[in-house]
Protein backbone atom coordinates (compact mmCIF):
# COMPACT_ATOMS: atom_id res chain seq x y z
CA UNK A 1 -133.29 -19.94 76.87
CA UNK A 2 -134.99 -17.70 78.87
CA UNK A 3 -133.30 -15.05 81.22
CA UNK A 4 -133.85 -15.33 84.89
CA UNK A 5 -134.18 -11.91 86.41
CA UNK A 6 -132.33 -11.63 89.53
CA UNK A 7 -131.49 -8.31 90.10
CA UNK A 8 -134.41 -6.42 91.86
CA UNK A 9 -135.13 -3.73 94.78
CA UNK A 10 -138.04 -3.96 97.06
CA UNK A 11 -139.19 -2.29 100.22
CA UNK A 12 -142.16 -2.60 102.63
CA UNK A 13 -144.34 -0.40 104.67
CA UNK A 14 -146.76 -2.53 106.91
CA UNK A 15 -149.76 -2.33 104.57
CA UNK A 16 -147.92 -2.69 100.73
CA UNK A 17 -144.71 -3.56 99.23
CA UNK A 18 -143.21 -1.74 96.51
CA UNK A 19 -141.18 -3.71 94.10
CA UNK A 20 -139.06 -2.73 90.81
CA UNK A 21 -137.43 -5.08 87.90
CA UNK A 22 -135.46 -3.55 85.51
CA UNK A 23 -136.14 -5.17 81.78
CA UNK A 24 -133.42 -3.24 80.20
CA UNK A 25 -133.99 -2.79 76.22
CA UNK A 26 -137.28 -4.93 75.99
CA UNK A 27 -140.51 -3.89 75.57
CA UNK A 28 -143.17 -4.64 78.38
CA UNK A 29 -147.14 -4.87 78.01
CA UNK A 30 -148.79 -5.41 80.76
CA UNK A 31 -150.17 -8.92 79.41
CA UNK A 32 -147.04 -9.81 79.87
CA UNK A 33 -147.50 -9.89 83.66
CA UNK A 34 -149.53 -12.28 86.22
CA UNK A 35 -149.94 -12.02 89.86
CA UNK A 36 -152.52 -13.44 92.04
CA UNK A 37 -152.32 -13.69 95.57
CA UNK A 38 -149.03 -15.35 96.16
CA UNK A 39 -147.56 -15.76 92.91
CA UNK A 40 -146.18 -13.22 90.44
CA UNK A 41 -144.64 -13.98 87.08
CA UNK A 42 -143.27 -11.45 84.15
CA UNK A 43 -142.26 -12.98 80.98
CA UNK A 44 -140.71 -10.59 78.71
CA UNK A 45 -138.66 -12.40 76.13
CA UNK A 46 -136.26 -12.94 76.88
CA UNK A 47 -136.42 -12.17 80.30
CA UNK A 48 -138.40 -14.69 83.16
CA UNK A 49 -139.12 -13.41 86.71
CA UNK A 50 -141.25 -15.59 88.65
CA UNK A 51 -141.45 -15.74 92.55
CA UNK A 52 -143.82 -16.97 95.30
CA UNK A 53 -144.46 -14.04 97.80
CA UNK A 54 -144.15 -14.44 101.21
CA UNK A 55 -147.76 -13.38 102.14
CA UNK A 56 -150.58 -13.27 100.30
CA UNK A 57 -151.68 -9.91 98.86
CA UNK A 58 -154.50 -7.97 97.40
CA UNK A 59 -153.79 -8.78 93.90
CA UNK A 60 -157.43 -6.83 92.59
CA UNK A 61 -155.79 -3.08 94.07
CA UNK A 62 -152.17 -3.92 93.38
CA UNK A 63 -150.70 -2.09 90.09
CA UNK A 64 -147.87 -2.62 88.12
CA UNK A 65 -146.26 0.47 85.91
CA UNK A 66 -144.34 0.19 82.98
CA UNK A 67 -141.59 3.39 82.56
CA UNK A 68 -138.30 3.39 81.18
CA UNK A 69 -137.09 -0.18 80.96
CA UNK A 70 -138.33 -0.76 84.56
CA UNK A 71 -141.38 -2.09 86.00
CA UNK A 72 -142.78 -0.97 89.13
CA UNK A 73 -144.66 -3.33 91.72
CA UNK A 74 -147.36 -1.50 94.42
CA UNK A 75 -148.56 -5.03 95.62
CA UNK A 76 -150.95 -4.28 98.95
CA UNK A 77 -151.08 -6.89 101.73
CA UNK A 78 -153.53 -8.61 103.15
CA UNK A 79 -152.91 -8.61 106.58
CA UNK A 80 -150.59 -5.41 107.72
CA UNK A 81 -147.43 -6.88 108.90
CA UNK A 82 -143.66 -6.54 108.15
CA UNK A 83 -141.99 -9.55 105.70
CA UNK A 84 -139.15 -11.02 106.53
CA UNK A 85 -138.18 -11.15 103.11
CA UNK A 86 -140.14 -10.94 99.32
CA UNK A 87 -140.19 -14.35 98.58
CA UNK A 88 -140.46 -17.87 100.08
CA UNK A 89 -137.38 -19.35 101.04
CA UNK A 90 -135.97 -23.04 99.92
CA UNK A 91 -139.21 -23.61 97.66
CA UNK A 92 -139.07 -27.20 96.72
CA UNK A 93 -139.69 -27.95 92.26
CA UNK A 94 -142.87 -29.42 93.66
CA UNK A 95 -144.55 -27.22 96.27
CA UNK A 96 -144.12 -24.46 93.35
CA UNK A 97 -145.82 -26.24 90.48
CA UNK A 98 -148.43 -26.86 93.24
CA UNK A 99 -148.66 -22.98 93.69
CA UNK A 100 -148.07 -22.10 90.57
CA UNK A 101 -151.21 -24.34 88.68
CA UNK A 102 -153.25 -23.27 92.39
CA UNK A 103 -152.48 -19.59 91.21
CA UNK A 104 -153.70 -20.25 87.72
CA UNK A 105 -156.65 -22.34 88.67
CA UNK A 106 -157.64 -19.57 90.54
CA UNK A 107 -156.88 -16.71 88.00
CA UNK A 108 -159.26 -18.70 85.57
CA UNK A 109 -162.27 -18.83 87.95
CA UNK A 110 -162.00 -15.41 88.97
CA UNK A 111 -161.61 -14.27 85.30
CA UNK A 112 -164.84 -16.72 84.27
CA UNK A 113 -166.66 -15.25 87.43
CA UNK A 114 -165.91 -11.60 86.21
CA UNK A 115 -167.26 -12.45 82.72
CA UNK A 116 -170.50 -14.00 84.11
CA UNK A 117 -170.88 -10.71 86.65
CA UNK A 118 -169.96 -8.53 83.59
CA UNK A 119 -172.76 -10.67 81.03
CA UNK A 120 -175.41 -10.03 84.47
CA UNK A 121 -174.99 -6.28 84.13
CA UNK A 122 -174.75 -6.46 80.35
CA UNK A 123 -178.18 -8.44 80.89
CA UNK A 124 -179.31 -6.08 82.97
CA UNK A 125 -178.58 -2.98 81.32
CA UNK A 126 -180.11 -4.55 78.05
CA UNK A 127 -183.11 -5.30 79.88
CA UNK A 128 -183.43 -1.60 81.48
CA UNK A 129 -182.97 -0.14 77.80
CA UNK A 130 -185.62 -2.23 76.49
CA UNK A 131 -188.12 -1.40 79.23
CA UNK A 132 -186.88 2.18 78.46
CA UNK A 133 -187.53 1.96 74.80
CA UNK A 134 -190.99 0.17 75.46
CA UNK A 135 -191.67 3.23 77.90
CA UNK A 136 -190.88 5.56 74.81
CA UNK A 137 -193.18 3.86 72.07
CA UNK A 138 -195.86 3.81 74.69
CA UNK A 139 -195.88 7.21 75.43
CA UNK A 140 -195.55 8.13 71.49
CA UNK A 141 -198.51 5.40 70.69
CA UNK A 142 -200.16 7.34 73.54
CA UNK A 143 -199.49 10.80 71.57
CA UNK A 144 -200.43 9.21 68.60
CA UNK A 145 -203.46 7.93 69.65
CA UNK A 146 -204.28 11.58 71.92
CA UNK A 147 -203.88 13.32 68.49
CA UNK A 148 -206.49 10.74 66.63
CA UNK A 149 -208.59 11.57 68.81
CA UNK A 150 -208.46 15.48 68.99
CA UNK A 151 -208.62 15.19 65.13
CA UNK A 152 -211.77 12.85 65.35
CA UNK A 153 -213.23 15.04 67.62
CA UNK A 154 -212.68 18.23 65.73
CA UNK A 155 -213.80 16.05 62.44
CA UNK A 156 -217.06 15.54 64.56
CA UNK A 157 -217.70 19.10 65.72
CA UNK A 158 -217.55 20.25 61.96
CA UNK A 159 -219.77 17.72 60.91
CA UNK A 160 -222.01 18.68 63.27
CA UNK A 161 -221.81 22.13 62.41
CA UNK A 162 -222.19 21.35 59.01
CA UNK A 163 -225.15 19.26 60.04
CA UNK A 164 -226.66 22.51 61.81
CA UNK A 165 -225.76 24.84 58.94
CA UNK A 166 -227.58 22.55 56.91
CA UNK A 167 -230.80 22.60 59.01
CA UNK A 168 -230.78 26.05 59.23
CA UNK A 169 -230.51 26.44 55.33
CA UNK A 170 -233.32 24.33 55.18
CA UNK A 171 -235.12 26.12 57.38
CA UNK A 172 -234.53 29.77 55.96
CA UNK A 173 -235.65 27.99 52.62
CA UNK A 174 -238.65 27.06 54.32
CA UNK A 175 -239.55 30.61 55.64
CA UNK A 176 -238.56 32.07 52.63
CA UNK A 177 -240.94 29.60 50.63
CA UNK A 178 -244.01 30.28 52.92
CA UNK A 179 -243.19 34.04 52.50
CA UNK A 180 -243.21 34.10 48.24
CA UNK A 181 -246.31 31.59 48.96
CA UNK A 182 -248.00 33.94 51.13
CA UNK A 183 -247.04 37.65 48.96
CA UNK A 184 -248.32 35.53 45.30
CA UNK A 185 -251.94 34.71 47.28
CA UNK A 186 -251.80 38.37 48.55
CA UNK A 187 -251.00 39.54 44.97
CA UNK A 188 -253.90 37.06 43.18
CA UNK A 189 -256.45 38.80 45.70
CA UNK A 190 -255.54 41.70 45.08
CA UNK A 191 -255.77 41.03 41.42
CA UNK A 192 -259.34 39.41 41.84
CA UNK A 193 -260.83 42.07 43.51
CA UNK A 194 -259.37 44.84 41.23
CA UNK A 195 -261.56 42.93 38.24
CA UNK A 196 -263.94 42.76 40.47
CA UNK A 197 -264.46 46.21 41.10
CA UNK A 198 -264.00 47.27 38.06
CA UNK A 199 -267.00 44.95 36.23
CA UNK A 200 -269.27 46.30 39.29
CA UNK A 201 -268.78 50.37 37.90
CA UNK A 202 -270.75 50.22 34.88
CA UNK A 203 -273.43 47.98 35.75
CA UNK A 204 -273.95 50.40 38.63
CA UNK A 205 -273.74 53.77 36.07
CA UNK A 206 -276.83 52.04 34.23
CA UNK A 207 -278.89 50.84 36.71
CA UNK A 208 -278.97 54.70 38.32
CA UNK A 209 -279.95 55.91 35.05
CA UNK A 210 -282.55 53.80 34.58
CA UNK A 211 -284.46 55.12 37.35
CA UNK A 212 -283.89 58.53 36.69
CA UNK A 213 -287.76 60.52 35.64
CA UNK A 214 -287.37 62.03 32.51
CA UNK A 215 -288.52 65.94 32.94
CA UNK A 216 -288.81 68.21 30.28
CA UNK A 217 -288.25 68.33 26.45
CA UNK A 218 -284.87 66.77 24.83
CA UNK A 219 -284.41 64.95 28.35
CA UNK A 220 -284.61 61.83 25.97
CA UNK A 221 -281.53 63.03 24.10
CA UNK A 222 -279.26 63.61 27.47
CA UNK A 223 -280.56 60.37 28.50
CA UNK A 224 -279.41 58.47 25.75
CA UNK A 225 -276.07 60.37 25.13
CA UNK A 226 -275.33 59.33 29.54
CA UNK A 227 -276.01 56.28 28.43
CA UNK A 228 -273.62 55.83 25.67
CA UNK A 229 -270.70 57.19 27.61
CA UNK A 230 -271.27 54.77 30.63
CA UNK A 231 -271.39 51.91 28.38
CA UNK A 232 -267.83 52.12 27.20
CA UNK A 233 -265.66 49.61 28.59
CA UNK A 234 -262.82 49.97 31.11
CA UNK A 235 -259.22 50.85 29.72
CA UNK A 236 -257.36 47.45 29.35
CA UNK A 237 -255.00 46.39 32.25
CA UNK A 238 -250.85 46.42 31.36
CA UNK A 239 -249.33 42.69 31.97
CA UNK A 240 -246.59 40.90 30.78
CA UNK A 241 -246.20 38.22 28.73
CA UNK A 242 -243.30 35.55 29.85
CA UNK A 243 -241.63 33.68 27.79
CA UNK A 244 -239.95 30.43 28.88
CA UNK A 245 -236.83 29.14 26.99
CA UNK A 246 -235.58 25.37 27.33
CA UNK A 247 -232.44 25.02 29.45
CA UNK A 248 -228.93 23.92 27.57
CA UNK A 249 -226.45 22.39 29.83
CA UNK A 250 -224.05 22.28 27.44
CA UNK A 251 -222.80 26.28 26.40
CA UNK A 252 -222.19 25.35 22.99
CA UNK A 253 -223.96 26.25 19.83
CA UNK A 254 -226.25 23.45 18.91
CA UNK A 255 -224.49 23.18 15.27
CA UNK A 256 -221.20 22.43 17.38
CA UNK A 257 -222.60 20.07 19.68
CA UNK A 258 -223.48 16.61 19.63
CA UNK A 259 -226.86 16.40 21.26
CA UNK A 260 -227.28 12.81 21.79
CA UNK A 261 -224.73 12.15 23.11
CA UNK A 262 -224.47 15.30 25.76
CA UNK A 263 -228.08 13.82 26.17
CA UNK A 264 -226.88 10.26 26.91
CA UNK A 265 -224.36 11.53 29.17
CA UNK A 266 -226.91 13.34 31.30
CA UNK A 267 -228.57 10.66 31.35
CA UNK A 268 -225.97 8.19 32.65
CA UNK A 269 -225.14 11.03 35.38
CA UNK A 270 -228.92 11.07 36.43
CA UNK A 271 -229.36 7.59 36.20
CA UNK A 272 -226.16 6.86 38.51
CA UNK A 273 -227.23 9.53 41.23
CA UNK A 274 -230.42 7.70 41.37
CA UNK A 275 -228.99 4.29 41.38
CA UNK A 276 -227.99 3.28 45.64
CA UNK A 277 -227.40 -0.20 46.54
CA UNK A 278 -229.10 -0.14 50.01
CA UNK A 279 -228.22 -4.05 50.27
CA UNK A 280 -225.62 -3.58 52.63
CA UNK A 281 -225.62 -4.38 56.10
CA UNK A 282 -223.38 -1.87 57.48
CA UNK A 283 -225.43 1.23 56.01
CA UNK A 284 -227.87 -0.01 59.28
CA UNK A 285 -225.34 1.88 61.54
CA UNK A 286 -225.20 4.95 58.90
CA UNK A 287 -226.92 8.12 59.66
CA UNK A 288 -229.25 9.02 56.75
CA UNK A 289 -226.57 11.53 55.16
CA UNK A 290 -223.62 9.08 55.51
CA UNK A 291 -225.68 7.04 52.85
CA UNK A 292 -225.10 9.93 50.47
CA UNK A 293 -222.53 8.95 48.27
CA UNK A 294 -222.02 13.03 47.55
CA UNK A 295 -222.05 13.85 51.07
CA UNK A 296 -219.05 11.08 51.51
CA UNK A 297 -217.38 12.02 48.18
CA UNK A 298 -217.52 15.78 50.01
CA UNK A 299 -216.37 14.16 52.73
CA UNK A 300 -213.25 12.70 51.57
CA UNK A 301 -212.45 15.41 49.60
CA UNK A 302 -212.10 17.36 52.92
CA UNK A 303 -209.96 14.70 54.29
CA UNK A 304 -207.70 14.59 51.41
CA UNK A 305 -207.19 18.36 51.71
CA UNK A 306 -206.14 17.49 55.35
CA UNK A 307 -203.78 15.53 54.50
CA UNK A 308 -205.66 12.61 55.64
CA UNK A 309 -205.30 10.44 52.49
CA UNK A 310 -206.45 6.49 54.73
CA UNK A 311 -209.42 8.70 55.69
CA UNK A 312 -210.24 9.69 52.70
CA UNK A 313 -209.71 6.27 50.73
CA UNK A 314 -212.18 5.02 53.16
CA UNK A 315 -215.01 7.49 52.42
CA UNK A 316 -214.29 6.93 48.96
CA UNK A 317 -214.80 2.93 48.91
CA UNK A 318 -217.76 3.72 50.60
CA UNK A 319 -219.03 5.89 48.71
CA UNK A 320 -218.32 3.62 45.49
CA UNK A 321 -220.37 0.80 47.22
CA UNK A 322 -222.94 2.86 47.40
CA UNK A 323 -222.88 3.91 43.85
CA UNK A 324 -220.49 2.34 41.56
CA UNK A 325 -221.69 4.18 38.38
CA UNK A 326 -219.90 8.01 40.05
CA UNK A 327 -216.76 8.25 37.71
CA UNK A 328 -215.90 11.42 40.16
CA UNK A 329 -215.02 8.90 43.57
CA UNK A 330 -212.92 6.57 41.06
CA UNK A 331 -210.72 9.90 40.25
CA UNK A 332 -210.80 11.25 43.41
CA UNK A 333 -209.27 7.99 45.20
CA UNK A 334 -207.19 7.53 42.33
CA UNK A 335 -205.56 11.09 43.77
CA UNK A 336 -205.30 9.35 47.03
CA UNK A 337 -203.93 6.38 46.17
CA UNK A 338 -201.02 8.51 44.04
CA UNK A 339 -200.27 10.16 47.47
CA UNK A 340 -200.03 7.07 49.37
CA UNK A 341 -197.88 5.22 46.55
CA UNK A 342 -200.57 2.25 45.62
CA UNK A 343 -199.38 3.03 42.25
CA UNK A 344 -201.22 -0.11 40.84
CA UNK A 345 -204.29 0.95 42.35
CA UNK A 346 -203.92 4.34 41.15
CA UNK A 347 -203.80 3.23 37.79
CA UNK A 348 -206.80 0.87 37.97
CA UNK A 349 -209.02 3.74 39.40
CA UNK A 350 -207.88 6.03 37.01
CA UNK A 351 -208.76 3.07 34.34
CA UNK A 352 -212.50 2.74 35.64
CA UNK A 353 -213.06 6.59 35.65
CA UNK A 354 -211.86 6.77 31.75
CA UNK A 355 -214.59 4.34 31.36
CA UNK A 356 -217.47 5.62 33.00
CA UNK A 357 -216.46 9.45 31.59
CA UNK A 358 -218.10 8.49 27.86
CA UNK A 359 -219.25 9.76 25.71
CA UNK A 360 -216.54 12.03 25.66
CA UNK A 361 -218.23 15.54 25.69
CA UNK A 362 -217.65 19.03 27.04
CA UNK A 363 -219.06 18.47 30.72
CA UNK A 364 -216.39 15.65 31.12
CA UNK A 365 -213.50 17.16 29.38
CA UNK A 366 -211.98 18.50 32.89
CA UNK A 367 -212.49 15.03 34.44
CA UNK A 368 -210.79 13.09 31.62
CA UNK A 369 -207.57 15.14 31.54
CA UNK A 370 -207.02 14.71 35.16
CA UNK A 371 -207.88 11.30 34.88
CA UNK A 372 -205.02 10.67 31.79
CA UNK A 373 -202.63 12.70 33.79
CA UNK A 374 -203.10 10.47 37.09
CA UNK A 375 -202.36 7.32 35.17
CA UNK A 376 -199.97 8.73 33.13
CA UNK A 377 -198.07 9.65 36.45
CA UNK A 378 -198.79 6.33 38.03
CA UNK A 379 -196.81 4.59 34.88
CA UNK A 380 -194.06 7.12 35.20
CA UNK A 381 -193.75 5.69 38.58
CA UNK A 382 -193.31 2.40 38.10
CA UNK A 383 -190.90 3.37 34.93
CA UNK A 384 -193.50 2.53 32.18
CA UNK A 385 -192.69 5.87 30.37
CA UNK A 386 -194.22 4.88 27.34
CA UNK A 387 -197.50 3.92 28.68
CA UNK A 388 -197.28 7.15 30.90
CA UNK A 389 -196.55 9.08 27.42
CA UNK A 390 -199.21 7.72 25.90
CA UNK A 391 -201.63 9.22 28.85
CA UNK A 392 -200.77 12.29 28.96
CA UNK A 393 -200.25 13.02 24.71
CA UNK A 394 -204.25 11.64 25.83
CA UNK A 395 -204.52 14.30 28.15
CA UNK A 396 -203.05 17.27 25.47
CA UNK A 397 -205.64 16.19 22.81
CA UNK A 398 -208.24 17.27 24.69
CA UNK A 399 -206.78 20.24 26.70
CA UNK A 400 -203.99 21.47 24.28
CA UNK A 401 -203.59 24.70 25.81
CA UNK A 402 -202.33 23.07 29.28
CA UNK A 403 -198.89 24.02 29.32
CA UNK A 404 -198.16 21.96 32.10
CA UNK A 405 -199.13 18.77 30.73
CA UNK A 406 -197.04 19.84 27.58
CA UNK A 407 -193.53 20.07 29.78
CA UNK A 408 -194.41 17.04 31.46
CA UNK A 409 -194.65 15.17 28.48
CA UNK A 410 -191.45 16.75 26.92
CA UNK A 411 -189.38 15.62 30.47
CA UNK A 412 -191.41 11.88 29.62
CA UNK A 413 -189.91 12.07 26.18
CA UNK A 414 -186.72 12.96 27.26
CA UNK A 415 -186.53 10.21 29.67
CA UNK A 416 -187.68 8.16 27.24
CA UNK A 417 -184.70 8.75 24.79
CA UNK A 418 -182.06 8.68 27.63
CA UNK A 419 -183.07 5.29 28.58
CA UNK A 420 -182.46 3.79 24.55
CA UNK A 421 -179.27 5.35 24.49
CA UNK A 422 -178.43 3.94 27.74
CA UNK A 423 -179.18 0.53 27.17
C-alpha cells in the first residue's frame, strides 16, 4: 500500500508557486515525477502524492529539485494571479480520472511531437553534413583534378622541350655534316692540284732544254748531264695507311664467347626494333614519335621515376602493342606493376621478359637478374616462398657477386624454414 503524502508547504507570488514534499529516507529520480498543466504526481515507493492544481501552469519552465529527502516545486503560472489554495477542492473519483488520463493523453502527444521536432532537426542536421561533406570532396576532386592538370601541363612543356632539343640536335648534326662534307672536298682539291703541279715541273724542265742552242765545245756533255738531273722523279708523298677492324659487341675473347648465339641475339634485337604493327587505329591520333616504341619506353620510364606508376603502365602497353618482341617494356611494367601491387601481373610480365631474353648471353645478363628478382619478389608476395626462392637462387647463378640478392635469399630461406616448423 502506497503512502499518501500529506504533509507539504507551499507559497505563491503572482507569477509562480513554490512547493516542497518531504520524502524522508527514499530515494527520488526525477522520472519519478509528472506534471503537466494541471496535474502533478510523485511516486516514490512507497510514497504517492498526486494533486490537481488549481490553475493551470507552465509545466515546460517549471523545475523540480531533488536535495536532502525533500523535493522542491518552482511551478510558473499561466496567467499571474493569486490561488486561493494549491489544489482543487471536493474533486469528485470521476472528474479526476477524467484529468488525470486528459493529463496523460496530453503528456504523450507532446512527448511524440518533441520526438518528431527532434527527428526534423536530426534530419536536418544530417542533411547539412552531407551537403557539407559533398562540398569537401568537391573541392578535393577539384584539387585533384587542378594538380592533373599542372602535372599534364608541365609533362607537355618537357616534351616539347625535348621535342626542340631534339630538332636542334638534328640540326647541329646537320651543320656539322655539311661542314666535314665541305673541309674533305676542300682537302681532295687541294690534293688534286698538288699532283697536279707537281707532274707539270718536269715536263716543263725538258721542254726549256730542248730549245736551248748548243754553243761551243762539250755543250753536248752539259746538255745531257741537265737532262739527266731533270728527269728524276719527284720525292714520294707521306700518307697513311688505315686499317679497319670488325666491330665486337660482345667484350669477350672470342674463345670465351659463343658467337652464334650473341649473333642470334642481335639479331632478334634488330629484328624486333624493326618489327611495328602500324595496324592500329588509334596510332592515327599519334604524333610520329609517339609511334616509337623507345621514345614511349623513355617515356614511361620518366613517369615511373615520378612516381607516376598508371602513367607509366600506360606508355608501356602501348609501347608493347607496338612491338611485342622488346623484352625491356615487359620488365619495365613488370616494375610498375610491383609498385602498384598487381602482383599476378607482375609475375606474368616478368615471365614473358625471361622468354624473350634468350639465348642467355652477356648483353642480357643485367636484364635477366632483374627480371628473376621481380618475380621472385612478386611470389614472396603472395607467400609462394619457394617459387620466389627458386627466382632469385636464378638470379645468383648468373650474378653471384650481388650481395643483395644473396641476403634476400637467406631472409627467403629463413622464412621458408619458420613456416615448416610452424605448421
Amino acid at each position: 500500500m502506497p503512502l499518501w503524502l500529506r504533509e507539504r508547504g507551499w507559497r505563491q507570488t503572482l507569477t509562480a508557486v513554490f512547493l516542497s514534499l518531504p520524502v524522508p529516507g527514499a530515494r527520488a529520480t526525477p522520472a519519478s515525477i509528472f506534471c503537466s498543466e494541471r496535474y502533478l504526481k510523485v511516486s516514490i515507493p512507497p510514497f504517492l502524492f498526486e494533486a490537481i492544481l488549481y490553475a493551470p501552469i507552465d509545466d515546460t519552465n517549471s523545475t523540480a529539485k531533488i536535495e536532502n529527502g525533500n523535493i522542491f516545486f518552482t511551478l510558473y503560472k499561466k496567467e499571474p494571479a493569486m490561488w486561493d489554495s494549491l489544489t482543487l477542492e471536493n474533486v469528485d473519483k470521476e472528474k479526476l480520472q477524467y484529468l488525470r488520463e486528459n493529463a496523460i493523453l496530453k503528456a504523450h502527444e507532446k512527448a511524440k511531437e518533441e520526438r518528431e521536432a527532434k527527428k526534423v532537426t536530426k534530419e536536418e542536421h544530417k542533411k547539412y553534413a552531407l551537403e557539407a561533406t559533398m562540398k569537401l570532396e568537391e573541392a578535393e576532386r577539384k584539387r585533384i583534378e587542378d594538380l592533373k592538370e599542372k602535372e599534364r601541363q608541365k609533362v607537355t612543356e618537357e616534351l616539347e622541350l625535348w621535342k626542340n632539343q631534339q630538332k636542334e640536335a638534328d640540326k647541329y648534326k646537320s651543320i656539322q655534316k655539311e661542314q666535314e662534307l665541305h673541309r674533305e672536298t676542300g682537302q681532295l682539291k687541294e690534293k688534286k692540284n698538288e699532283k697536279m703541279n707537281k707532274s707539270r715541273i718536269p715536263n716543263e724542265g725538258i721542254s726549256k732544254t730542248k730549245h736551248k742552242p748548243t754553243k761551243g765545245h762539250g755543250s753536248s756533255n752539259i746538255f745531257s748531264q741537265n737532262l739527266k738531273e731533270e728527269q728524276l722523279p719527284a720525292p714520294r708523298s707521306a700518307a697513311t695507311i688505315k686499317v679497319n677492324f670488325t666491330p665486337r659487341v660482345f667484350p669477350t675473347a672470342l674463345r670465351e664467347s659463343r658467337v652464334a648465339e650473341e649473333e642470334e641475339w642481335l639479331n632478334k634485337q634488330a629484328e624486333a626494333r624493326r618489327t611495328i604493327s602500324a595496324d592500329l587505329s588509334e596510332l592515327e591520333d599519334l604524333k610520329e614519335e609517339e609511334k616509337n616504341p623507345d621514345w614511349l619506353k623513355d617515356k614511361g620510364n620518366k613517369m615511373f621515376a615520378m612516381g607516376n606508376y598508371l602513367a607509366a603502365v600506360n606508355a608501356y602497353n602501348l609501347a608493347v602493342r607496338l612491338n611485342n618482341r622488346l623484352p625491356l617494356l615487359y620488365l619495365n611494367r613488370a616494375a610498375c606493376h610491383l609498385k602498384l601491387r598487381n602482383l599476378h601481373k607482375a609475375i606474368e610480365d616478368s615471365s614473358k621478359a625471361l622468354e624473350l631474353l634468350t639465348p642467355p648471353v652477356p648483353d642480357n645478363e643485367n636484364a635477366r637478374v632483374k627480371a628473376h628478382v621481380r618475380r621472385g619478389t612478386a611470389f614472396c608476395q603472395l607467400e609462394l616462398y619457394t617459387e620466389g626462392l627458386q627466382d632469385y637462387e636464378a638470379a645468383l647463378k648468373i650474378d653471384p657477386k650481388n650481395k643483395d640478392i644473396e641476403k634476400d635469399a637467406e631472409k627467403i630461406r629463413h622464412l621458408i624454414q619458420g613456416t615448416m616448423q610452424g605448421s
